[in-house]
Protein backbone atom coordinates (compact mmCIF):
# COMPACT_ATOMS: atom_id res chain seq x y z
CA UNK A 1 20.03 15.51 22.89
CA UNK A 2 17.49 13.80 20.29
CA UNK A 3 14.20 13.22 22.05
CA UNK A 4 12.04 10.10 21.34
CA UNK A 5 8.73 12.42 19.31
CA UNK A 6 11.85 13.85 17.52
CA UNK A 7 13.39 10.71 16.60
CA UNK A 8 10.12 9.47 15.87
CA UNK A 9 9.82 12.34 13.42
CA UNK A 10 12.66 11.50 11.54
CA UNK A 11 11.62 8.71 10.97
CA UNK A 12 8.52 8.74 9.99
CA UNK A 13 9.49 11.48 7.37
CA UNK A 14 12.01 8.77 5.89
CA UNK A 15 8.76 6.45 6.17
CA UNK A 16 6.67 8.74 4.09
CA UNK A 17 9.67 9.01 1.25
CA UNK A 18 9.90 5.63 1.36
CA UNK A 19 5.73 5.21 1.59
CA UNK A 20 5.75 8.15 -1.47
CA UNK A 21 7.62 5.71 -3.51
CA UNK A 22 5.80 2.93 -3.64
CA UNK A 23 2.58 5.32 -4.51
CA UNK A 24 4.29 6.19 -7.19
CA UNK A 25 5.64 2.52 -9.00
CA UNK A 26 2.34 2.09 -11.06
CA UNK A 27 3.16 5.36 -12.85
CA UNK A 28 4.93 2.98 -15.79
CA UNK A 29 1.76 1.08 -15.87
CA UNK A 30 -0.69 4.15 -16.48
CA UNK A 31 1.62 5.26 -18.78
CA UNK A 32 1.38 2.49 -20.85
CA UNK A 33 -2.88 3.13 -20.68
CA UNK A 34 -2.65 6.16 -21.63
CA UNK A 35 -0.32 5.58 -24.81
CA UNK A 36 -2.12 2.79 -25.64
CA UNK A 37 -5.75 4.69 -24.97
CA UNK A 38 -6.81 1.30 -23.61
CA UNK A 39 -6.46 -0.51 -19.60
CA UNK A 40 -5.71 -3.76 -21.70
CA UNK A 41 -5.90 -6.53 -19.14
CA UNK A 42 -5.21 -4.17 -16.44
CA UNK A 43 -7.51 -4.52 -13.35
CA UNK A 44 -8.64 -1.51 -10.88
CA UNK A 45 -8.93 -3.60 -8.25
CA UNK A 46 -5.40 -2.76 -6.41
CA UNK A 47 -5.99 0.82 -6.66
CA UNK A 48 -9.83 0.86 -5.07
CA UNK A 49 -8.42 -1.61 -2.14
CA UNK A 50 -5.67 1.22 -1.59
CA UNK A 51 -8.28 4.20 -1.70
CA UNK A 52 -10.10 2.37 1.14
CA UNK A 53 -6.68 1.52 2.90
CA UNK A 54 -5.59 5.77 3.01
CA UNK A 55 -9.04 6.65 4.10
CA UNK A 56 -8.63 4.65 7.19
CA UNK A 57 -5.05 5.50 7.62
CA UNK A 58 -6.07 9.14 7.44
CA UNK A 59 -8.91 8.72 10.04
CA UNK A 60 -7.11 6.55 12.49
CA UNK A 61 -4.15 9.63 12.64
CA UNK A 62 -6.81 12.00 13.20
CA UNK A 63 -6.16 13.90 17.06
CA UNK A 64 -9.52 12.75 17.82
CA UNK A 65 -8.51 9.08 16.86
CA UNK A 66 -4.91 8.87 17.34
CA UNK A 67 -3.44 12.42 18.54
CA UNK A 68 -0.13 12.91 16.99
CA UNK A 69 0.35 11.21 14.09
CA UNK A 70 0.41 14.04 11.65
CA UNK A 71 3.16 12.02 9.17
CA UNK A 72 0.32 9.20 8.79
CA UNK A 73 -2.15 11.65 7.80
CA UNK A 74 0.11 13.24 5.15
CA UNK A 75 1.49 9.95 3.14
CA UNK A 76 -1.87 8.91 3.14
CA UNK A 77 -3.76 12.03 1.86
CA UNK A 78 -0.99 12.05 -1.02
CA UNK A 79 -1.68 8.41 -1.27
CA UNK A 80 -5.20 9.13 -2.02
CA UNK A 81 -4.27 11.52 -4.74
CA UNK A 82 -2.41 9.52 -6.17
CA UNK A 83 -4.47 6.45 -6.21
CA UNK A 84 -7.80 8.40 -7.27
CA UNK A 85 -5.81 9.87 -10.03
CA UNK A 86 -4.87 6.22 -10.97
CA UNK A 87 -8.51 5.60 -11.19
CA UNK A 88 -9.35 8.45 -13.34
CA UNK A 89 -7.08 7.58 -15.92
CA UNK A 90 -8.49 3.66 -15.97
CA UNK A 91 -12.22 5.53 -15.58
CA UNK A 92 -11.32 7.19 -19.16
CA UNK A 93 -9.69 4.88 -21.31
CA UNK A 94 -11.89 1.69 -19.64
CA UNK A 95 -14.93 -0.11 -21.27
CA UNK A 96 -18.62 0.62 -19.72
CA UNK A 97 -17.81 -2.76 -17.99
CA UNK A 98 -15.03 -1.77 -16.33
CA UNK A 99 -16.57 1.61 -15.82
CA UNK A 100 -19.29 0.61 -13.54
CA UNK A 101 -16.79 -1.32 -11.66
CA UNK A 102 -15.01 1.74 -10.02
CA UNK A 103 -18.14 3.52 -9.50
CA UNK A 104 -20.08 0.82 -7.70
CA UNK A 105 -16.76 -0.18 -5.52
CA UNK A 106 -15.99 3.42 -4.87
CA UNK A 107 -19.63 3.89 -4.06
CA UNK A 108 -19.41 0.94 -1.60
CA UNK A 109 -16.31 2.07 0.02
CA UNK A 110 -17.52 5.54 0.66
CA UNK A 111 -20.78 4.30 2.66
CA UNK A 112 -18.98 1.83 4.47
CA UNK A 113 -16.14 4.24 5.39
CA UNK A 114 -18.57 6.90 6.43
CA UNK A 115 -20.70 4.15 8.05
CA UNK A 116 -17.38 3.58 10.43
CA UNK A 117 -16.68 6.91 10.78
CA UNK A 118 -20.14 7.30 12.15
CA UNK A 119 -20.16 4.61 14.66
CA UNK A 120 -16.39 5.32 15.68
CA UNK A 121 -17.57 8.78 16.91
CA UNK A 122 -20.88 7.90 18.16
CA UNK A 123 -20.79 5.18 20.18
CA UNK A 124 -16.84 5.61 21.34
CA UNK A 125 -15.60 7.72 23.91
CA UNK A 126 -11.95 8.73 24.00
CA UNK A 127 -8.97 8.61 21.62
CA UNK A 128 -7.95 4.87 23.41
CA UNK A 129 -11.14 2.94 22.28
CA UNK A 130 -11.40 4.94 19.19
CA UNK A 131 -7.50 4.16 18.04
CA UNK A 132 -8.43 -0.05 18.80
CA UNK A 133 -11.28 0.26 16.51
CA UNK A 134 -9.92 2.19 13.43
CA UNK A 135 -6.64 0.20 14.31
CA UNK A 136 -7.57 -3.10 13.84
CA UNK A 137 -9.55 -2.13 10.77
CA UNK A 138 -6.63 -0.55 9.39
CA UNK A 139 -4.42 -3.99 10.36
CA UNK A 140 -7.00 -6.23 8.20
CA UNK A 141 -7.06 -3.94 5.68
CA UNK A 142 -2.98 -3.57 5.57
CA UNK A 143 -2.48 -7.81 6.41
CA UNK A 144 -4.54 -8.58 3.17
CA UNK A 145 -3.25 -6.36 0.81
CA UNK A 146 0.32 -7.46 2.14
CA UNK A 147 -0.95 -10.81 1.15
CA UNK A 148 -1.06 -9.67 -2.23
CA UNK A 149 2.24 -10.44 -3.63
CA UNK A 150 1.42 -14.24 -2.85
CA UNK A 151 0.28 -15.34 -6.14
CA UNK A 152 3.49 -13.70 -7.96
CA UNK A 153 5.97 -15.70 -5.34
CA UNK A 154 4.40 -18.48 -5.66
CA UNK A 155 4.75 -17.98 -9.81
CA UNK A 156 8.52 -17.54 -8.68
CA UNK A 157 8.91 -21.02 -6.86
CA UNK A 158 6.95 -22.72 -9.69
CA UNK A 159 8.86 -21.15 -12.90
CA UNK A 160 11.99 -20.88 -11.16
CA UNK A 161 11.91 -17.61 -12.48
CA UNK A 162 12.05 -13.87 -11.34
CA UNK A 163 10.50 -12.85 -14.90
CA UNK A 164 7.46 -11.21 -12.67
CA UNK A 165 9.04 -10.40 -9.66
CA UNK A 166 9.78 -6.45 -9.42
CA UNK A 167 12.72 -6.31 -7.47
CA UNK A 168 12.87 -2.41 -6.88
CA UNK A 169 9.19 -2.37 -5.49
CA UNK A 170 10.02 -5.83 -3.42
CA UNK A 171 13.14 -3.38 -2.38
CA UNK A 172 11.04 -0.71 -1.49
CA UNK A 173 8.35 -3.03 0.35
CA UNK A 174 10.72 -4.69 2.65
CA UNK A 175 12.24 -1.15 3.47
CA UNK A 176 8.80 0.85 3.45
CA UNK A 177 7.96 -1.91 6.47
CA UNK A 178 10.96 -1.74 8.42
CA UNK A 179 10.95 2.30 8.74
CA UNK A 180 7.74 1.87 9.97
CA UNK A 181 8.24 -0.50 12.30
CA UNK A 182 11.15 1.37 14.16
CA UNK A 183 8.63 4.40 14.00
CA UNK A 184 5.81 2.22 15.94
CA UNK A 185 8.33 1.22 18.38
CA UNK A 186 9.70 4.77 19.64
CA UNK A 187 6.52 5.81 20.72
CA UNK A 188 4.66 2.27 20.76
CA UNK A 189 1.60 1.42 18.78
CA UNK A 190 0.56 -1.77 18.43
CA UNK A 191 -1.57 -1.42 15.12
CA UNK A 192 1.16 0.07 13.32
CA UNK A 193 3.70 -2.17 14.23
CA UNK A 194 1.91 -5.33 13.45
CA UNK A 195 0.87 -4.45 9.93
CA UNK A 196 4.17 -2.95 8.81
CA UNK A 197 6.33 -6.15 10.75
CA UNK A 198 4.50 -8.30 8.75
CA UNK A 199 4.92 -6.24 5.63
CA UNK A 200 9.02 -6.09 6.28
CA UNK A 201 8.89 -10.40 6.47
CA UNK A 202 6.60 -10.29 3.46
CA UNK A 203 9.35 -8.17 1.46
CA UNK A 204 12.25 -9.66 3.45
CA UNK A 205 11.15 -12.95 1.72
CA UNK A 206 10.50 -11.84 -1.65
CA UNK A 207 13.91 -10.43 -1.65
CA UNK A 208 15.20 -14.04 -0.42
CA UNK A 209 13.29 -15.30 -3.57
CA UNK A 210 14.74 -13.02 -6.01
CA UNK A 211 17.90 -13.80 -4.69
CA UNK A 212 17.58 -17.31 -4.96
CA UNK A 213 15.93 -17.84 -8.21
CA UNK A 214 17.78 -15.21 -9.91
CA UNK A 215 20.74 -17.16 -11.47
CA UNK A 216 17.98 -20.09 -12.48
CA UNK A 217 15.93 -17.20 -14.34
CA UNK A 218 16.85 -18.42 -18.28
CA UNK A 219 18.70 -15.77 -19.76
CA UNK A 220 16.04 -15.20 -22.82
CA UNK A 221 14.20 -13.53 -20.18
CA UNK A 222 16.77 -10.89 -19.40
CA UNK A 223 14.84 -8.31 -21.43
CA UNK A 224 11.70 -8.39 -19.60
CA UNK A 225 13.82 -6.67 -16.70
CA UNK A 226 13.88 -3.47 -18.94
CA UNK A 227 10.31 -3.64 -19.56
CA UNK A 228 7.96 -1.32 -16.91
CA UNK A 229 6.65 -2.43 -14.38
CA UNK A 230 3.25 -3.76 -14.65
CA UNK A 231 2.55 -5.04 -10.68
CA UNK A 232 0.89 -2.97 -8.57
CA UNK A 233 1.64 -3.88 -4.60
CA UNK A 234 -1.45 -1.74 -3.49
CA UNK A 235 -0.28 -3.78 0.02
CA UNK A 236 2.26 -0.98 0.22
CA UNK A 237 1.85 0.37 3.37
CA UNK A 238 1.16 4.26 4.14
CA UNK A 239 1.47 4.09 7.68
């Protein structure tokens, strides 16, 4: 008989596929930065939010955070990779301008992440108070990145157009949140399940949007759907 931690397994692996995915959708847009040898109008912005959003993901599944949560840890430590090799490539092919932009933001993220990490430790005893802490850190962090496809939906409803709406990655969002929202519930934590619930209605609508506005899209716009895809959702959830 399947037990609940191995159900819970399962499912988290499918989460991390799923999670491993949407690490991997900005791969078209580096690759346009590195054939060009310029970040054009490209911003780093996504990626340094998403550094900051694995490093508490990886602390909060830490045994002396959250004991056994092992499949957070590991989609976010690839997540990190991935996302600090995103930022090496802008780092080389970026103006001084945007240069000094990573490095101060990085800079800032690793004082105040090490800053939390201090405190959490310190002046918090047990995995119960700890988990609250990095939790609802990890939540804010999670609910405003998930926030992030706003601007492009609300291009949608405006244009009547799904031009710049990435339906795959919308796909993969709505998906990415519901996996981890059955894997909250098996074994239930709170901080988990709100983030990722709110990230399945955030793609759940997008997908309602791309639906709808679909057959209103003109159809001198049907070859932007071949072209690569140039949004980064750095609200993708790792956890």
């Amino acid at each position: 008989m399947l037990t609940a931690q191995a159900a819970r397994n399962i499912v988290g692996i499918i989460g991390n596929v799923i999670s491993f995915g949407l690490f991997i959708s900005p791969v078209p847009t580096f690759y346009r930065i590195i054939k060009n040898k310029a970040v054009e109008e490209f911003k780093p912005d996504p990626y340094i939010a998403t550094v900051l959003n694995c490093l508490f993901w990886i602390f909060y599944g830490t045994p002396f955070v959250h004991p056994n949560s092992i499949l957070v840890i590991t989609i976010n430590s690839i997540g990190l990779v991935l996302e600090l090799t995103y930022l090496t490539i802008f780092f080389i092919y970026a103006t001084n301008k945007g240069r000094k932009k990573v490095v101060l933001w990085l800079g800032i993220e690793i004082v105040f992440y090490a800053g939390i990490i201090l405190i959490t430790l310190l002046t918090l005893h047990g995995t119960k108070k700890r988990s609250m802490m990095v939790g609802i850190l990890c939540d804010i962090f999670n609910i405003m990145m998930y926030a992030s496809p706003l601007t492009v939906m609300a291009k949608v409803i405006r244009t009547k157009s799904v031009k710049y709406m990435p339906f795959y990655l919308s796909l993969a969002n709505f998906l990415n949140g519901c996996i981890w929202v059955i894997y909250a519930l098996i074994e239930f934590d709170a901080y988990i399940l709100i983030s990722n619930g709110l990230g399945a209605i955030s793609g759940l609508v997008q997908l309602i949007l791309y639906a709808w506005f679909y057959r209103t899209t003109p159809k001198d716009d049907d070859d932007s759907f071949s072209k690569p895809n140039e949004v980064q959702l750095s609200s993708s959830n790792r956890a």
